[in-house]
N, C-alpha and C. Protein backbone atom coordinates (compact mmCIF):
# COMPACT_ATOMS: atom_id res chain seq x y z
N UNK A 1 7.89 23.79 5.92
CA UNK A 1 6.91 22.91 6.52
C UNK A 1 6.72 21.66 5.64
N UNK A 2 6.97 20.32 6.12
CA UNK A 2 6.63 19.27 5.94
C UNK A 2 5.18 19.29 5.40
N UNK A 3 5.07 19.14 3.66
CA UNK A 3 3.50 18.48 3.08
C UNK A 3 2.47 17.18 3.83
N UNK A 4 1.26 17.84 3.70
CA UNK A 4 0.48 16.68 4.47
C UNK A 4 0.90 15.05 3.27
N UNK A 5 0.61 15.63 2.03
CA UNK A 5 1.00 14.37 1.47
C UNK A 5 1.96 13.26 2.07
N UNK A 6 2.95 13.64 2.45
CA UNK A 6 4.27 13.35 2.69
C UNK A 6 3.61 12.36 4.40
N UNK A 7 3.29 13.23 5.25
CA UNK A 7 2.74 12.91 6.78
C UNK A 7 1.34 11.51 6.43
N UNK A 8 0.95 11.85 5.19
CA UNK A 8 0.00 11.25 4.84
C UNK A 8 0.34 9.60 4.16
N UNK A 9 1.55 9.64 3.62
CA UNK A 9 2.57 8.20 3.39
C UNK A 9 3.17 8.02 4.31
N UNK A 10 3.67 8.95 5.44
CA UNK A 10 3.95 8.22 6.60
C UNK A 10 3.13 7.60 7.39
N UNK A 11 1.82 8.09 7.03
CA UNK A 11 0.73 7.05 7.91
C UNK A 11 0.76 5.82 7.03
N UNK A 12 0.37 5.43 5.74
CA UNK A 12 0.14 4.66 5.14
C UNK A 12 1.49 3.07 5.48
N UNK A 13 2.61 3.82 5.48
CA UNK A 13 3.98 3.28 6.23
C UNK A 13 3.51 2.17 7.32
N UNK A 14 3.08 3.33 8.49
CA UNK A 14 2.84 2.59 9.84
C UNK A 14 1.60 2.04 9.64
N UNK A 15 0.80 2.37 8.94
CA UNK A 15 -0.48 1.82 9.09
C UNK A 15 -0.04 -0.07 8.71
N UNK A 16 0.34 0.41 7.76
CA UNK A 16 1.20 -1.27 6.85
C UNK A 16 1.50 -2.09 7.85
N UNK A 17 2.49 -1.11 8.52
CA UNK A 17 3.60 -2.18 9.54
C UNK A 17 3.14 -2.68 10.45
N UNK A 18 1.80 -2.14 10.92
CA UNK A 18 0.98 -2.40 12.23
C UNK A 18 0.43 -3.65 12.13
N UNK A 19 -0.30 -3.62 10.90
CA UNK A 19 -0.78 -4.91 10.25
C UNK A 19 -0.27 -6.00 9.88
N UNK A 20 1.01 -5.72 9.27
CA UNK A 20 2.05 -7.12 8.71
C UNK A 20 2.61 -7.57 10.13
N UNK A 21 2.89 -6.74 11.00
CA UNK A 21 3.37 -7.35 12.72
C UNK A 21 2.24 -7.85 13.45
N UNK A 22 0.93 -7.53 13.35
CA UNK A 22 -0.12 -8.16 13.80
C UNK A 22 -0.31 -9.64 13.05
N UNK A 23 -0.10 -9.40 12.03
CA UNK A 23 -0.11 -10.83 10.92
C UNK A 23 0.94 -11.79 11.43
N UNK A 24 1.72 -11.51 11.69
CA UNK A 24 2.91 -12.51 12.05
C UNK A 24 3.00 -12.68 13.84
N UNK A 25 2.09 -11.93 14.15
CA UNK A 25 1.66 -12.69 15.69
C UNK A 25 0.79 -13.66 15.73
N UNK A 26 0.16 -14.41 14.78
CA UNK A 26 -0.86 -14.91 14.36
C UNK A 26 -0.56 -16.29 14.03
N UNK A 27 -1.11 -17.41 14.29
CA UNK A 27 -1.14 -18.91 14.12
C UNK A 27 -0.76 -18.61 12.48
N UNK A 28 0.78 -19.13 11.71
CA UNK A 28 0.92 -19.03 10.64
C UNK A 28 0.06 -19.31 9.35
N UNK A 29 -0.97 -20.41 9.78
CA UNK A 29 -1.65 -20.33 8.56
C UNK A 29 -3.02 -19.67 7.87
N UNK A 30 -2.95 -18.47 8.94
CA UNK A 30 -4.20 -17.33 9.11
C UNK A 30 -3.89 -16.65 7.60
N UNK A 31 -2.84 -16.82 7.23
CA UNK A 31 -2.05 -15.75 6.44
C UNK A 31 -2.41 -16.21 5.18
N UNK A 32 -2.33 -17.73 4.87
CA UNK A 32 -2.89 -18.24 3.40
C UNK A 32 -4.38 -19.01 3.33
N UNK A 33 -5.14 -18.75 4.54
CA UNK A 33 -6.08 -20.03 4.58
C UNK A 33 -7.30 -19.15 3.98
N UNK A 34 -7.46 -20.20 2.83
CA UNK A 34 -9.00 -19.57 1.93
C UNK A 34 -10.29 -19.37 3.26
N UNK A 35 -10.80 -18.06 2.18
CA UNK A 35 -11.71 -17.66 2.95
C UNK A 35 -12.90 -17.01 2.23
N UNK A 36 -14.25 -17.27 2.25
CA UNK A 36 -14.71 -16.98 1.45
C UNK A 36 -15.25 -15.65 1.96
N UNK A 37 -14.78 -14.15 0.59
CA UNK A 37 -14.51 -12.36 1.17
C UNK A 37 -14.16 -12.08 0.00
N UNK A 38 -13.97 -10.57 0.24
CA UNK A 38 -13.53 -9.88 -1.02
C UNK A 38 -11.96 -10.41 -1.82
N UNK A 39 -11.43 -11.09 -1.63
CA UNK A 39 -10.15 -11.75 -1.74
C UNK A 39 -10.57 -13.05 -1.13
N UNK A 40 -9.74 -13.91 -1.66
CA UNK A 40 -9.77 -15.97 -1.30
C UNK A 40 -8.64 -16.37 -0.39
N UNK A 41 -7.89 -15.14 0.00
CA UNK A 41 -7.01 -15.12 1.41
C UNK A 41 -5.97 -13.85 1.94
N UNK A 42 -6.05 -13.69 3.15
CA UNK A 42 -5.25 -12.34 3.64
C UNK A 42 -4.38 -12.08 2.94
N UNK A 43 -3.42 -13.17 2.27
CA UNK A 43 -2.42 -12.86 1.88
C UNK A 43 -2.43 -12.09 -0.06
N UNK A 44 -3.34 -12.44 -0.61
CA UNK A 44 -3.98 -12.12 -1.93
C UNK A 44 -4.18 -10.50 -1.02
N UNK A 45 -4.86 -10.06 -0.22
CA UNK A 45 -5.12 -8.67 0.12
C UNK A 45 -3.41 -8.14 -0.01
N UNK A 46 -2.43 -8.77 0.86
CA UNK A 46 -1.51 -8.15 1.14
C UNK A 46 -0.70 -8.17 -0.36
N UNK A 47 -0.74 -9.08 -0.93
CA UNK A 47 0.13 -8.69 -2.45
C UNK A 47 -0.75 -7.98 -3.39
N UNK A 48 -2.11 -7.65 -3.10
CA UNK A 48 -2.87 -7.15 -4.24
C UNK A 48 -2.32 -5.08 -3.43
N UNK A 49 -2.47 -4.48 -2.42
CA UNK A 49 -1.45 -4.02 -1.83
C UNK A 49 -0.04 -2.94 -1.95
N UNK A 50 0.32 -4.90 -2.54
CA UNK A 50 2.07 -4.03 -2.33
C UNK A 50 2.40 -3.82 -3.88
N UNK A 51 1.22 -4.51 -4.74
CA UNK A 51 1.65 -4.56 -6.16
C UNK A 51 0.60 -3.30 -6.41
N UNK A 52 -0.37 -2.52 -5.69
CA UNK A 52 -0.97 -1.75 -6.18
C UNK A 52 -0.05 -0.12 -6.23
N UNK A 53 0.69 -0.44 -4.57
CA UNK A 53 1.50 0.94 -4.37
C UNK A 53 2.66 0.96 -5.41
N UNK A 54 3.04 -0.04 -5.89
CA UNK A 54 3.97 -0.13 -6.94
C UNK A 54 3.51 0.50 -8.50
N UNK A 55 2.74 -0.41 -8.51
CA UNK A 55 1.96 0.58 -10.17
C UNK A 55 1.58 2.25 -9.96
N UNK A 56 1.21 2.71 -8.43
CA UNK A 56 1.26 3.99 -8.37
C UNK A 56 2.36 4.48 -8.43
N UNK A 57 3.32 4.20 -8.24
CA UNK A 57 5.19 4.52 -8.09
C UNK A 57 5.07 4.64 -9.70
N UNK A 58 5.16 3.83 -10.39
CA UNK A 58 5.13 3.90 -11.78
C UNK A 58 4.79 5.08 -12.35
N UNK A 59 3.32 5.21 -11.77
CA UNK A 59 2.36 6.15 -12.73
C UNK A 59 3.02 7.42 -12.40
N UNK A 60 3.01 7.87 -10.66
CA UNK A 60 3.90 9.08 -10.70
C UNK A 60 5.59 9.40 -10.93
N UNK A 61 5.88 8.54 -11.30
CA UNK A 61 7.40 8.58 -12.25
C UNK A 61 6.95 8.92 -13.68
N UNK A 62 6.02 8.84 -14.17
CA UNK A 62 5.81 9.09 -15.49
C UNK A 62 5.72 7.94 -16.48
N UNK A 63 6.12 6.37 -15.88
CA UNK A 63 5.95 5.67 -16.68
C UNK A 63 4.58 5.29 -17.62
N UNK A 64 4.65 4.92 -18.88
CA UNK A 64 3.78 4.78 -19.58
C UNK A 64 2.84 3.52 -19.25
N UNK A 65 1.80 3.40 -19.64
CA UNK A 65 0.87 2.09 -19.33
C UNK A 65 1.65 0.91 -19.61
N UNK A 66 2.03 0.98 -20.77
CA UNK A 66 3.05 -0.14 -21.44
C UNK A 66 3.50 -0.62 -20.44
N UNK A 67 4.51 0.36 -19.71
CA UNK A 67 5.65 -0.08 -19.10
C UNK A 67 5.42 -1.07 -17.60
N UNK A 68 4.03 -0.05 -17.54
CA UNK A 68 3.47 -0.47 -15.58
C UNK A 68 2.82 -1.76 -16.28
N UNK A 69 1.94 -1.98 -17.07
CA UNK A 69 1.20 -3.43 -17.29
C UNK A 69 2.33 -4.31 -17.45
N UNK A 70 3.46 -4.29 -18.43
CA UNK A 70 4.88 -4.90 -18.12
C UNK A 70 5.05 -5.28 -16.93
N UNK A 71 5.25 -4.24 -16.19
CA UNK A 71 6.16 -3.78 -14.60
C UNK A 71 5.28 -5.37 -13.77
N UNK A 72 3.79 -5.10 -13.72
CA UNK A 72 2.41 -5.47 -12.83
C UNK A 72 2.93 -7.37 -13.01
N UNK A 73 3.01 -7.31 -14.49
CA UNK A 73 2.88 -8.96 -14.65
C UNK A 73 4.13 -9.55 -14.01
N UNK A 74 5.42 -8.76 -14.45
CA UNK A 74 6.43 -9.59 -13.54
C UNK A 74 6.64 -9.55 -12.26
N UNK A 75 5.65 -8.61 -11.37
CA UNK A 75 5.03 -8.20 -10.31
C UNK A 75 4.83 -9.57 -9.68
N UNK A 76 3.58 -9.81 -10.61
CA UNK A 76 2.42 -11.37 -10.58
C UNK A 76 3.60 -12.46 -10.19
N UNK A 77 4.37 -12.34 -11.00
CA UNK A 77 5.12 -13.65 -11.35
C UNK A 77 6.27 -13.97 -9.98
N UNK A 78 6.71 -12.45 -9.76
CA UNK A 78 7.45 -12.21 -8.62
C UNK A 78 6.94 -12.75 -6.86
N UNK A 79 5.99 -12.63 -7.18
CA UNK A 79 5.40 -12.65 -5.70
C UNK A 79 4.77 -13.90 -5.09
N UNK A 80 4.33 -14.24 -6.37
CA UNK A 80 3.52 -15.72 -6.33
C UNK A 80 4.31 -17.35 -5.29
N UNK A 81 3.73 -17.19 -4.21
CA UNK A 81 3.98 -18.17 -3.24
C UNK A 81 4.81 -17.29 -2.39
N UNK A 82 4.79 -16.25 -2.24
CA UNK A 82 5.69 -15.77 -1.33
C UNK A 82 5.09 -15.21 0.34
N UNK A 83 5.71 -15.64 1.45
CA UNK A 83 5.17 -15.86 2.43
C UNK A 83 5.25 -14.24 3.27
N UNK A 84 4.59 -14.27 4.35
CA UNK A 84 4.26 -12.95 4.55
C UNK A 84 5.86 -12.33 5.38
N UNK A 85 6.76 -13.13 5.83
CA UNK A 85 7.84 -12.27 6.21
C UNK A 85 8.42 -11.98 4.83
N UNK A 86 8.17 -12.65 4.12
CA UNK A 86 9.05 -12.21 1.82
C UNK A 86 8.20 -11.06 1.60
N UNK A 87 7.23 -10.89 1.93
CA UNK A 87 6.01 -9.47 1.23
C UNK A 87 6.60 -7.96 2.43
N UNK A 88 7.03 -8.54 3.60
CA UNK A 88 7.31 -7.77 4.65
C UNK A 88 8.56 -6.75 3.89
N UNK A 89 9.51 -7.73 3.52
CA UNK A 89 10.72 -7.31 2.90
C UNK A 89 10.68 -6.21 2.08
N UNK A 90 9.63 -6.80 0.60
CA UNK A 90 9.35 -6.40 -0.32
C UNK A 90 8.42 -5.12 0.15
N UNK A 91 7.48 -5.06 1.18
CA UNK A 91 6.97 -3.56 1.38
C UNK A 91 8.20 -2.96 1.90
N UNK A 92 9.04 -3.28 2.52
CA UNK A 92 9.99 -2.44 3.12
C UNK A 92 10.73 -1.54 2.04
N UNK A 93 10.98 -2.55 1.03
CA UNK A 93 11.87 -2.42 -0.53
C UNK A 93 11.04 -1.39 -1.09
N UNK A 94 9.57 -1.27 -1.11
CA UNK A 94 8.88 -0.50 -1.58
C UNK A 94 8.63 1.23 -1.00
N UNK A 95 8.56 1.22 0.43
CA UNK A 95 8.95 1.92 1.04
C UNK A 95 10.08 2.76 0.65
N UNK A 96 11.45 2.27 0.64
CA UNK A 96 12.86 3.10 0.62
C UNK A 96 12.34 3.79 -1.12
N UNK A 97 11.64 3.09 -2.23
CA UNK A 97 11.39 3.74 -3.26
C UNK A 97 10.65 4.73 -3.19
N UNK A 98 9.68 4.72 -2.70
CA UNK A 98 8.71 5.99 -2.02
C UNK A 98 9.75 6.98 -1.92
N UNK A 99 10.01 6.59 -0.98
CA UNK A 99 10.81 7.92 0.06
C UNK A 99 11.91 8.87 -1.07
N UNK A 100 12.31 7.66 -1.92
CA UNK A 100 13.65 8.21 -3.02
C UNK A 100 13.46 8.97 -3.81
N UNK A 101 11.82 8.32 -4.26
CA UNK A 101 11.25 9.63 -5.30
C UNK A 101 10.95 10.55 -4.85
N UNK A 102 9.94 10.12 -3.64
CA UNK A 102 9.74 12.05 -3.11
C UNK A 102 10.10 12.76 -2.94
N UNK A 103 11.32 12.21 -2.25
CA UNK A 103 12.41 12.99 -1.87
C UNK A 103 13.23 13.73 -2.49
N UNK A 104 13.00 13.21 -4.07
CA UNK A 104 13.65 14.20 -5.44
C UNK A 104 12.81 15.05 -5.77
N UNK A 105 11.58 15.17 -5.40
CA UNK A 105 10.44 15.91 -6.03
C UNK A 105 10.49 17.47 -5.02
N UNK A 106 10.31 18.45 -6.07
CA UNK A 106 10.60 20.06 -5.53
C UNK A 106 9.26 20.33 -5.53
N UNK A 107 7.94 19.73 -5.94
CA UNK A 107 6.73 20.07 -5.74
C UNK A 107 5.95 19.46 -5.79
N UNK A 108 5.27 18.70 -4.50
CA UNK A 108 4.43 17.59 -4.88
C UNK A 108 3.16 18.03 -5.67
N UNK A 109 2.83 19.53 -5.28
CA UNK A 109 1.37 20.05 -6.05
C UNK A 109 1.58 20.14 -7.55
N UNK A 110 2.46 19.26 -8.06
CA UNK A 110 2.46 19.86 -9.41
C UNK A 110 1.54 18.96 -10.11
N UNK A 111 1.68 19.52 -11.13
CA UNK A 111 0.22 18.55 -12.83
C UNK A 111 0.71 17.22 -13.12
N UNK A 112 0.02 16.48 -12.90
CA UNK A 112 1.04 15.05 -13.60
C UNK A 112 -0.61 14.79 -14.55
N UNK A 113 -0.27 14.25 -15.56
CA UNK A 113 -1.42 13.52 -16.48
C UNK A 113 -0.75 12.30 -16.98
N UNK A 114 -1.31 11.69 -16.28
CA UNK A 114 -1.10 9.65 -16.88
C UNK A 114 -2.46 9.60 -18.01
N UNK A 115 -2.04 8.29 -18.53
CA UNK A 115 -2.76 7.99 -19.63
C UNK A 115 -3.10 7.02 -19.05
N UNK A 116 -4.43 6.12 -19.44
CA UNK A 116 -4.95 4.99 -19.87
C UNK A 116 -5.92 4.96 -20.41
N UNK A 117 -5.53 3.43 -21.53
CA UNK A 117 -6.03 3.31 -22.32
C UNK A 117 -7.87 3.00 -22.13
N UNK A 118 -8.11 2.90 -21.08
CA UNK A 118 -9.69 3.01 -20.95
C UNK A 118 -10.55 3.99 -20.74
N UNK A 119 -9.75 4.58 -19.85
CA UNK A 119 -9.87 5.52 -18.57
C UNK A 119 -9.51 7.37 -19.26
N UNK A 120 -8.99 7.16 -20.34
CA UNK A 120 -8.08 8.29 -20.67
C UNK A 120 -7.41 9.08 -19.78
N UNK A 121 -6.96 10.28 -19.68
CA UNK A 121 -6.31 11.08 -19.74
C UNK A 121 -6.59 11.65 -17.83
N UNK A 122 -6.05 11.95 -17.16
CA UNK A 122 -6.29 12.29 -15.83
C UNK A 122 -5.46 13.79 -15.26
N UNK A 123 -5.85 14.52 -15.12
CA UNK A 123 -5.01 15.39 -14.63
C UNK A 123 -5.55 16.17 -13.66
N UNK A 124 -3.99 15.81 -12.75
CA UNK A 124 -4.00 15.68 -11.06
C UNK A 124 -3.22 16.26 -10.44
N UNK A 125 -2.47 15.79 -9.25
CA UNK A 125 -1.33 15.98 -8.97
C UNK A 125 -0.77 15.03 -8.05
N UNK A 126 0.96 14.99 -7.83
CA UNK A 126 1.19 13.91 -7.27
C UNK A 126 0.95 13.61 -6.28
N UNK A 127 0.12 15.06 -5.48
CA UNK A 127 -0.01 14.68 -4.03
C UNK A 127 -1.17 13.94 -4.04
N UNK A 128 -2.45 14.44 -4.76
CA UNK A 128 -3.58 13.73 -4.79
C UNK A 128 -3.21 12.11 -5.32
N UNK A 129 -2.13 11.90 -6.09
CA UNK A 129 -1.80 10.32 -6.44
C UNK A 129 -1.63 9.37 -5.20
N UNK A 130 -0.18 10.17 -4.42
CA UNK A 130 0.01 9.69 -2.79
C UNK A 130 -1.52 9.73 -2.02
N UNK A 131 -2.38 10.35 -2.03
CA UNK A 131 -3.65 10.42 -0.96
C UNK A 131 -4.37 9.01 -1.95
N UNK A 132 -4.32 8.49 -3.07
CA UNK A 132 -4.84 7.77 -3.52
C UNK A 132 -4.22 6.05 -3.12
N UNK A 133 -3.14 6.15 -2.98
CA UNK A 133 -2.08 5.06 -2.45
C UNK A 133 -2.50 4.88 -0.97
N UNK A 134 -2.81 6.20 -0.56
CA UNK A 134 -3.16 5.85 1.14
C UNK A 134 -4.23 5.63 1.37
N UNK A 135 -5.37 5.83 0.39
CA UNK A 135 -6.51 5.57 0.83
C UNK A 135 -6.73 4.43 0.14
N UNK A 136 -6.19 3.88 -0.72
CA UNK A 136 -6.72 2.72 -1.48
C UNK A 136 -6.43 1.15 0.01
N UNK A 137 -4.86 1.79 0.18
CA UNK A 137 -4.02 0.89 0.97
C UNK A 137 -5.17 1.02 2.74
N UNK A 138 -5.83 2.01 3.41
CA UNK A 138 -6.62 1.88 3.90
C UNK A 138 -7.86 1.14 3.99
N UNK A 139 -8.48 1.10 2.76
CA UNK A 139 -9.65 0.88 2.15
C UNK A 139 -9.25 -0.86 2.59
N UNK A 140 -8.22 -1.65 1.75
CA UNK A 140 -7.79 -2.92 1.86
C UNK A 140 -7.24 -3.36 3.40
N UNK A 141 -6.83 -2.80 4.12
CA UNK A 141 -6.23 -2.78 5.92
C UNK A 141 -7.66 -2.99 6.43
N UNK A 142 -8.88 -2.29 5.78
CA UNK A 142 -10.19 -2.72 6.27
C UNK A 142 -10.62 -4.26 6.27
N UNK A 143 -10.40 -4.68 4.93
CA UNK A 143 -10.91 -5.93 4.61
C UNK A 143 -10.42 -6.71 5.31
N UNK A 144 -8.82 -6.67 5.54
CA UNK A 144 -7.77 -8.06 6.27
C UNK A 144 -8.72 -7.86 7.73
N UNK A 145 -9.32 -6.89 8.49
CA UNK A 145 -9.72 -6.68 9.45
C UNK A 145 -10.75 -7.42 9.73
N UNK A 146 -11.65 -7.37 8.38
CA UNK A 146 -12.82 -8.07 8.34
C UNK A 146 -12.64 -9.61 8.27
N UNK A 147 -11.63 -9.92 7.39
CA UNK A 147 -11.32 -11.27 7.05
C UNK A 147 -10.83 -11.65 8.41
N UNK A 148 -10.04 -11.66 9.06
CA UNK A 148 -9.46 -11.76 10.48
C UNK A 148 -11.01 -11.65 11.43
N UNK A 149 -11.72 -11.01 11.22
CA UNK A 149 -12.97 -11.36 12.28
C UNK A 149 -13.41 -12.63 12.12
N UNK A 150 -14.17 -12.58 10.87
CA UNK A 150 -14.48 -13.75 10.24
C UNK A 150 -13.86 -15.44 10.58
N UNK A 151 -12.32 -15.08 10.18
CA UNK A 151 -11.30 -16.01 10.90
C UNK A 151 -11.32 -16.70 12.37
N UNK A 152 -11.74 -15.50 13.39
CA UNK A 152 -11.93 -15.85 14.69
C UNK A 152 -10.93 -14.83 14.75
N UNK A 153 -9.80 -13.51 15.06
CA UNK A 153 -9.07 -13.16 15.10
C UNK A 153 -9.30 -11.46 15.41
N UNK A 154 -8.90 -11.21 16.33
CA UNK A 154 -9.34 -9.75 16.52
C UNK A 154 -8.29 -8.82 15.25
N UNK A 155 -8.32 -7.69 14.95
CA UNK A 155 -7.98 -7.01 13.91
C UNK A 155 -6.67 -5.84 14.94
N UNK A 156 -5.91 -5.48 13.85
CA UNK A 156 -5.44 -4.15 15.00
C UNK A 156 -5.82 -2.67 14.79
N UNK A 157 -5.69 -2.06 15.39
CA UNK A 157 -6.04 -0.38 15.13
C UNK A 157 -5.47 0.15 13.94
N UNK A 158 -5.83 0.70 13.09
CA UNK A 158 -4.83 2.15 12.35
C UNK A 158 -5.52 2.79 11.95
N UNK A 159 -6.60 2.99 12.60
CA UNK A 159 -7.39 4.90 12.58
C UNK A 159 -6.45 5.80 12.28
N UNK A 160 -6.40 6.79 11.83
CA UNK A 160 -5.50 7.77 11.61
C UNK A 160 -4.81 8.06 12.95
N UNK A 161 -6.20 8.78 14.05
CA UNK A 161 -5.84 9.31 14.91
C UNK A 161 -4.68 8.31 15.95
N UNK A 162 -5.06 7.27 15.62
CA UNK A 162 -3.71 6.56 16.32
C UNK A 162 -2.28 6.24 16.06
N UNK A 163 -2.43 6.55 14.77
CA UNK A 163 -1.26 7.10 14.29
C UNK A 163 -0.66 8.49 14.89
N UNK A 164 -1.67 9.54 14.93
CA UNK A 164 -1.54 10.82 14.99
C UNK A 164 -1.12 11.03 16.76
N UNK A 165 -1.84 9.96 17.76
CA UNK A 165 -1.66 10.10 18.73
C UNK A 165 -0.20 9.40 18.81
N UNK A 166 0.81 8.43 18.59
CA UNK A 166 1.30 7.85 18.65
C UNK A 166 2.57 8.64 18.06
N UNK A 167 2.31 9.06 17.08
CA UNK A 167 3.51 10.62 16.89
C UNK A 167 3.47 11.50 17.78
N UNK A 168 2.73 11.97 18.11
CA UNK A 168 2.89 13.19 19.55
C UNK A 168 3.61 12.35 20.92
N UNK A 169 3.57 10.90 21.28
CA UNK A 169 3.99 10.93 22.28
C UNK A 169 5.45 10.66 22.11
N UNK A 170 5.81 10.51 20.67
CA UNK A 170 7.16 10.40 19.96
C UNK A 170 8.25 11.36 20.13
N UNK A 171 7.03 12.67 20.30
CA UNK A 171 8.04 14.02 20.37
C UNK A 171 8.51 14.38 21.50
């Protein structure tokens, strides 16, 4: 049997894609135009995002803080001016990494303990890491929703259950 974790990044997947295709149905400059919100434009939501699911990739590979604060800045440097079909790419790119690691992993319930240096010591597991990637990445799909009202712009769905309904009529 397929882990909820696993069903649980496949929502996070579509939830993404629903949003970045709703984004690009959209008068192009919805995507960079300051706005005063929890972020200074949709597009700051969408790279804050794709650079967050990345530093989680990190953490459950085992990389050290060192390496992810490294990883984060050339992240910064990487992304900066890049338009929302370039971030589209790059979640896609991010995606196939997901899938590569998990897909090596024989137990998602296992112990992982990351370090940081503020925060100390955490011990979890990787599935609860993935439920943290999906809910963080939820949490932010809220805001673009809000920001897009604000905008004048209706928002799109990704309740779970429409995900959940949208797989059943799949089968």
């Amino acid at each position: 049997m397929r882990h909820s974790a696993l069903k649980s990044y496949d929502y996070h997947v579509w939830a993404n894609k629903r949003v970045l295709d709703h984004l690009k149905s959209l008068p192009e400059e919805v995507y960079c135009q300051e706005i005063q919100s929890v972020f200074s434009s949709i597009s700051e939501v969408v790279k804050h995002v794709y650079r967050v699911d990345i530093v989680w990739l990190g953490v459950m590979a085992g990389d050290s803080f060192e390496e992810i604060n490294a990883m984060n800045g050339r992240i910064l440097k990487g992304i900066d001016g890049k338009g929302l079909v370039e971030m589209e790419k790059l979640y896609d790119e991010t995606v196939e990494k997901y899938m590569a690691f998990l897909d090596r992993q024989e137990d998602l319930d296992k112990d992982v303990s990351p370090e940081h240096p503020e925060l100390g010591r955490l011990d979890t597991t990787l599935s609860e890491l993935i439920q943290h990637v999906v809910n963080h990445g939820t949490y932010h799909r809220g805001n673009i929703t809000a920001m897009l009202r604000q905008l004048g712009h209706k928002g799109v769905p990704t309740d779970y259950v429409f995900y959940l309904y949208e797989q059943s009529s799949v089968r």
